[in-house]
Every structure is written in C-alpha cells, then in structure tokens.
Protein backbone atom coordinates (compact mmCIF):
# COMPACT_ATOMS: atom_id res chain seq x y z
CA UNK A 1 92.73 46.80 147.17
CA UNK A 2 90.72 47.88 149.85
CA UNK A 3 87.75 49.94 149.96
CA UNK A 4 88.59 53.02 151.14
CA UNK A 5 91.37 52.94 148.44
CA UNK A 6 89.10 51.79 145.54
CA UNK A 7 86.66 54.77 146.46
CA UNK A 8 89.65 57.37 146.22
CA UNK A 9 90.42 55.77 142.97
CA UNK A 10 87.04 56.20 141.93
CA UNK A 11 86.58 59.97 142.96
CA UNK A 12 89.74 60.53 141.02
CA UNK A 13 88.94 59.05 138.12
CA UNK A 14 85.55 60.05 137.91
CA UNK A 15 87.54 63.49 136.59
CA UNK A 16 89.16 61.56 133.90
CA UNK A 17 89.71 62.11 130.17
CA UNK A 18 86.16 62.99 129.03
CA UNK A 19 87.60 62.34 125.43
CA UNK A 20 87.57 58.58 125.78
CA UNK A 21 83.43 58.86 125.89
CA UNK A 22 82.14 56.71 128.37
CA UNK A 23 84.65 57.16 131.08
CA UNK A 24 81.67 58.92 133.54
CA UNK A 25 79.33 55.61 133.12
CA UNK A 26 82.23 53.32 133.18
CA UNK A 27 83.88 54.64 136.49
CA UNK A 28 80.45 55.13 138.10
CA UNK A 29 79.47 51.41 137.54
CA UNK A 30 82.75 50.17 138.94
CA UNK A 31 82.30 52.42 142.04
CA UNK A 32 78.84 51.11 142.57
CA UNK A 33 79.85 47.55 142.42
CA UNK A 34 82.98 48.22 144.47
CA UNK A 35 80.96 49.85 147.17
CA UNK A 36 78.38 46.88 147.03
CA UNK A 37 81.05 44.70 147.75
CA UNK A 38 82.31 46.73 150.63
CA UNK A 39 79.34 47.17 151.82
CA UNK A 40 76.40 44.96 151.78
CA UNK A 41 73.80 47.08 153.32
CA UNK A 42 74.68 49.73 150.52
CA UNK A 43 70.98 51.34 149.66
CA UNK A 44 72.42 54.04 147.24
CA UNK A 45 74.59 56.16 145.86
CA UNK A 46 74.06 59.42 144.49
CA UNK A 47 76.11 62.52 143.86
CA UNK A 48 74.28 66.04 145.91
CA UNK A 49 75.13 68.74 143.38
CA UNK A 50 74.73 72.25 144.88
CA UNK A 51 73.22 73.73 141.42
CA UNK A 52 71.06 71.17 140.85
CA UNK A 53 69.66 72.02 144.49
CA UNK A 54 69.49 67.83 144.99
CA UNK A 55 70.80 64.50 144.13
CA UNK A 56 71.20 63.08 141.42
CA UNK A 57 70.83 59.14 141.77
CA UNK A 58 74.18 56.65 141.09
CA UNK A 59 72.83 53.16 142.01
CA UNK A 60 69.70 53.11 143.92
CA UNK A 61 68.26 49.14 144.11
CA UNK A 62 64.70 48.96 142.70
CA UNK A 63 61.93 50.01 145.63
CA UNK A 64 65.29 50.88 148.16
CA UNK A 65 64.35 54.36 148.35
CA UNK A 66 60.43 53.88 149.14
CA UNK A 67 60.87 51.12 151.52
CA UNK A 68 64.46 50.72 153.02
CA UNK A 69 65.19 52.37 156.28
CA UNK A 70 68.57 54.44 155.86
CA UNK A 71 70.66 53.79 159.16
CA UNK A 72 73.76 55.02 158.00
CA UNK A 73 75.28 57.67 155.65
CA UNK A 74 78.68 58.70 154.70
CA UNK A 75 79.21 62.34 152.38
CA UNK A 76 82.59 62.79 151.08
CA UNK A 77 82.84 66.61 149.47
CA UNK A 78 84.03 66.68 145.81
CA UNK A 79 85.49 70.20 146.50
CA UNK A 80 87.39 72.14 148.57
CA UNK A 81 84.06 74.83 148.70
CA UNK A 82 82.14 74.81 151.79
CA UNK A 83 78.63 73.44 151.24
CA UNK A 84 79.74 72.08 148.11
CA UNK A 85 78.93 68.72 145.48
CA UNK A 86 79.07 65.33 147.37
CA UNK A 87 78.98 61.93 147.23
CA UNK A 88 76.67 60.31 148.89
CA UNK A 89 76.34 56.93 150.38
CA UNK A 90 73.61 55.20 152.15
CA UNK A 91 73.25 51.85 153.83
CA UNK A 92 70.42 49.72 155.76
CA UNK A 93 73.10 48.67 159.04
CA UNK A 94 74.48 51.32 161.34
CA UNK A 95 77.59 51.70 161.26
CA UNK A 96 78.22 50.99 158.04
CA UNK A 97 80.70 53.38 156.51
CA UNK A 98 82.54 54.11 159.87
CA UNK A 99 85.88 52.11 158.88
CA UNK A 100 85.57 53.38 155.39
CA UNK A 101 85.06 57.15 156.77
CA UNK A 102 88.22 56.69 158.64
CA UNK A 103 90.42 55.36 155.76
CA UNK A 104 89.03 57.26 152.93
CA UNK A 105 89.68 60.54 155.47
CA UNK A 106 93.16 59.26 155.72
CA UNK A 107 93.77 59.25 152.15
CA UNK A 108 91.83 62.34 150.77
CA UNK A 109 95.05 64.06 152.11
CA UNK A 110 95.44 67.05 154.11
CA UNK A 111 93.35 70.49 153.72
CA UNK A 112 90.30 68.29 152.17
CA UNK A 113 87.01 69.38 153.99
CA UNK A 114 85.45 66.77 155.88
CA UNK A 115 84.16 63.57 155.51
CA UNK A 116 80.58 63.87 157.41
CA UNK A 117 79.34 60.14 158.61
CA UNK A 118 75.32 59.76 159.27
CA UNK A 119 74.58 63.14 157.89
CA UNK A 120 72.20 62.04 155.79
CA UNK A 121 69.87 59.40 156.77
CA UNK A 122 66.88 60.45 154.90
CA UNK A 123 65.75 60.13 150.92
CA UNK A 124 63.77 63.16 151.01
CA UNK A 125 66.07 65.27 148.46
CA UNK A 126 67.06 62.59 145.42
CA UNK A 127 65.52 63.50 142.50
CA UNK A 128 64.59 61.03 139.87
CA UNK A 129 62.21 61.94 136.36
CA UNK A 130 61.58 65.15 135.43
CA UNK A 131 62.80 67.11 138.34
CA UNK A 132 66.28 65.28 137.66
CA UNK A 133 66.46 66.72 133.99
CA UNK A 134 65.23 70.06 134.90
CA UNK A 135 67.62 70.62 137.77
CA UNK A 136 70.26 69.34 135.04
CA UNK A 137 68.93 71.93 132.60
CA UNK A 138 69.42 74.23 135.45
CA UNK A 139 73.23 73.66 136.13
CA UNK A 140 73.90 73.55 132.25
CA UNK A 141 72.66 76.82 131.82
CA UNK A 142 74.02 78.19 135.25
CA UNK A 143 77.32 76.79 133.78
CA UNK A 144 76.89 78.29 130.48
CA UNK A 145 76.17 81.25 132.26
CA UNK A 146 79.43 81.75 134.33
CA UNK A 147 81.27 80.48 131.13
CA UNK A 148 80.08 84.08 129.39
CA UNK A 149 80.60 86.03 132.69
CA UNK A 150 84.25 84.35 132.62
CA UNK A 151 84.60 85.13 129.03
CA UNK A 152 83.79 89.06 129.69
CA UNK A 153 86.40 88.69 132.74
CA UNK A 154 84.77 88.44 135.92
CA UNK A 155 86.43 85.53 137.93
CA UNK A 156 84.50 82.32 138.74
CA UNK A 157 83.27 83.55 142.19
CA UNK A 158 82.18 86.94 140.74
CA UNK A 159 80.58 85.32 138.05
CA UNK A 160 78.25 83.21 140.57
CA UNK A 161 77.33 86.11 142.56
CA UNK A 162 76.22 87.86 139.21
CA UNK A 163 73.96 85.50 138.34
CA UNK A 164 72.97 84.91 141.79
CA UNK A 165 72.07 89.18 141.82
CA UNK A 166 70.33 89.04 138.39
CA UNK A 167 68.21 86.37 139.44
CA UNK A 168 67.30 87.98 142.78
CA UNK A 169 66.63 91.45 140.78
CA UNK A 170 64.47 89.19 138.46
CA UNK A 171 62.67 87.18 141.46
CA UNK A 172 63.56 84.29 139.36
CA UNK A 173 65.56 81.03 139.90
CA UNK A 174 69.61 81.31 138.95
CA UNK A 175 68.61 79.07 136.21
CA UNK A 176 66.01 81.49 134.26
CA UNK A 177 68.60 83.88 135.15
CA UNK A 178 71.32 82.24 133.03
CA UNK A 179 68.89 81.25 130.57
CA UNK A 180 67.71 85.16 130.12
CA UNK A 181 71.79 85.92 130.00
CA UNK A 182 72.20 83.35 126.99
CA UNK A 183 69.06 84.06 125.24
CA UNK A 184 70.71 88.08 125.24
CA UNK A 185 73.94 87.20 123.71
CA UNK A 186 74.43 89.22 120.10
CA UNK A 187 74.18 86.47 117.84
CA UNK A 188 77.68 85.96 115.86
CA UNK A 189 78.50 87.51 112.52
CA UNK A 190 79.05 84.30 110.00
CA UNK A 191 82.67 84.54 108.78
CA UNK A 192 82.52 85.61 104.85
C-alpha cells in the first residue's frame, strides 16, 4: 500500500469504534510509523485542534522540536469547516510531502477542503505539559457545553456562537464560559 493510501486509511479509522478501547492509540501509532516509513525526514506529527487553540503532539522524536529545522509541512483538514482541526506533518527535507499532498488530495475525494503543503514550517504553537491538558480541559468543557445547548435545541452552529457570546459578555475564555454553563445546570432529582 502506498502512502498516500495508508494515511487515508489512517484518517478514517482514526473515527473508528471507540467501543473497542484503544482504537485512538492503536491507529495513531500505526500512522506514525507508516509516515516514518514514507518519509524519513518526518520531525512530527500532531493534530491542530481549533478549541484547543494549538496542537496537540502525535509523534514528535526526542529534542526534534528544539533543534530540528522544519523545511517542509503538509496540513490535511479533518473537516469540511473552514479553519478547522488538522493534521499536521512536519519534515527536515523540502519537499517532503509534495507526492504525498498530491495523492492523498486525489483520494480525500471531491468537495474536501484543501490540502495546504509548507503551511506550517514553524513549532511555535504545539503544546506539550500543562498547557496541553488545560487546552484539553478547555475543549471537554466547550464540548460539554454545546452538548447542553444541543440538548435545549439550539443546533450545533448556534450552540458555538452561544458560548462564544457568553464568554465575550463575561470577558472570559469559551472555556470558563462552558464551565460557568455546567456548573449552572439544576442538579437532577434522584429517581425514588
């Protein structure tokens, strides 16, 4: 199998059965190797999650973000939202990902957004430690958040710009936002 059809294999089974447990660590240690394999000069890969307002770190070799120079970068959108998650790939020879940009666009199908090579040649934004688990708290309580917006009917996009309006009304981040929101919820009567 070639590379550009092992990473669409990835992507799509990185949205697998979350019942079988370990599916998420599984697939993302096979798509790290694969990509290794297909591409020497890999540096990292890391997923850029819009709510998390960074990246969140896949396979990054020991010392390859403080010393490597990034020369080439490939960003394949997760969604059909503009500006939305990614996967992101970096290498340390230009070039890199151009082939694999070219096949992978082929077989994402039509109406995907685009594939974006050398976008992203810097490691400014991956967050690692504690800014990694509070940017996760974040999007687990922004997603908890839309969940009881959904739940009282507003639809997913209306939900969003909710929180996005409470937290601007509150000069607060969307994450205290959602976190106020959850803290409010009537507690639930204990069935007799």
């Amino acid at each position: 199998m070639d590379a550009a059809a092992a990473l669409a294999q990835h992507l799509q089974g990185l949205s697998g059965d979350p019942a079988r447990g370990d599916w998420l660590a599984v697939g993302l240690s096979r798509l790290g190797a694969d990509l290794t394999v297909a591409v020497p000069s890999l540096l990292a890969v890391s997923f850029l999650l819009v709510g998390c307002g960074g990246e969140i770190p896949v396979s990054i070799p020991a010392g390859a973000a403080d010393t490597a120079a990034v020369l080439a970068s490939l960003a394949v959108p997760l969604s059909a939202a503009e500006h939305g998650d990614m996967l992101l790939l970096r290498a340390g020879e230009e070039g890199a990902f151009l082939l694999l940009a070219d096949d992978l666009d082929g077989l994402l199908g039509h109406g995907h957004p685009p594939i974006e090579v050398d976008g992203h040649l810097s490691w400014s934004s991956i967050m690692t430690g504690e800014g990694l688990a509070a940017s996760l708290g974040d999007l687990s309580a922004v997603n908890q958040g839309i969940g009881v917006l959904l739940d009282r009917g507003l639809p997913p996009e209306a939900a969003r710009r909710e929180l996005q309006r409470r937290a601007d009304d509150a000069d607060t981040t969307i994450g205290d936002a959602s976190r106020s929101l959850l803290a409010n919820l009537a507690p639930r009567a204990e069935p007799c």
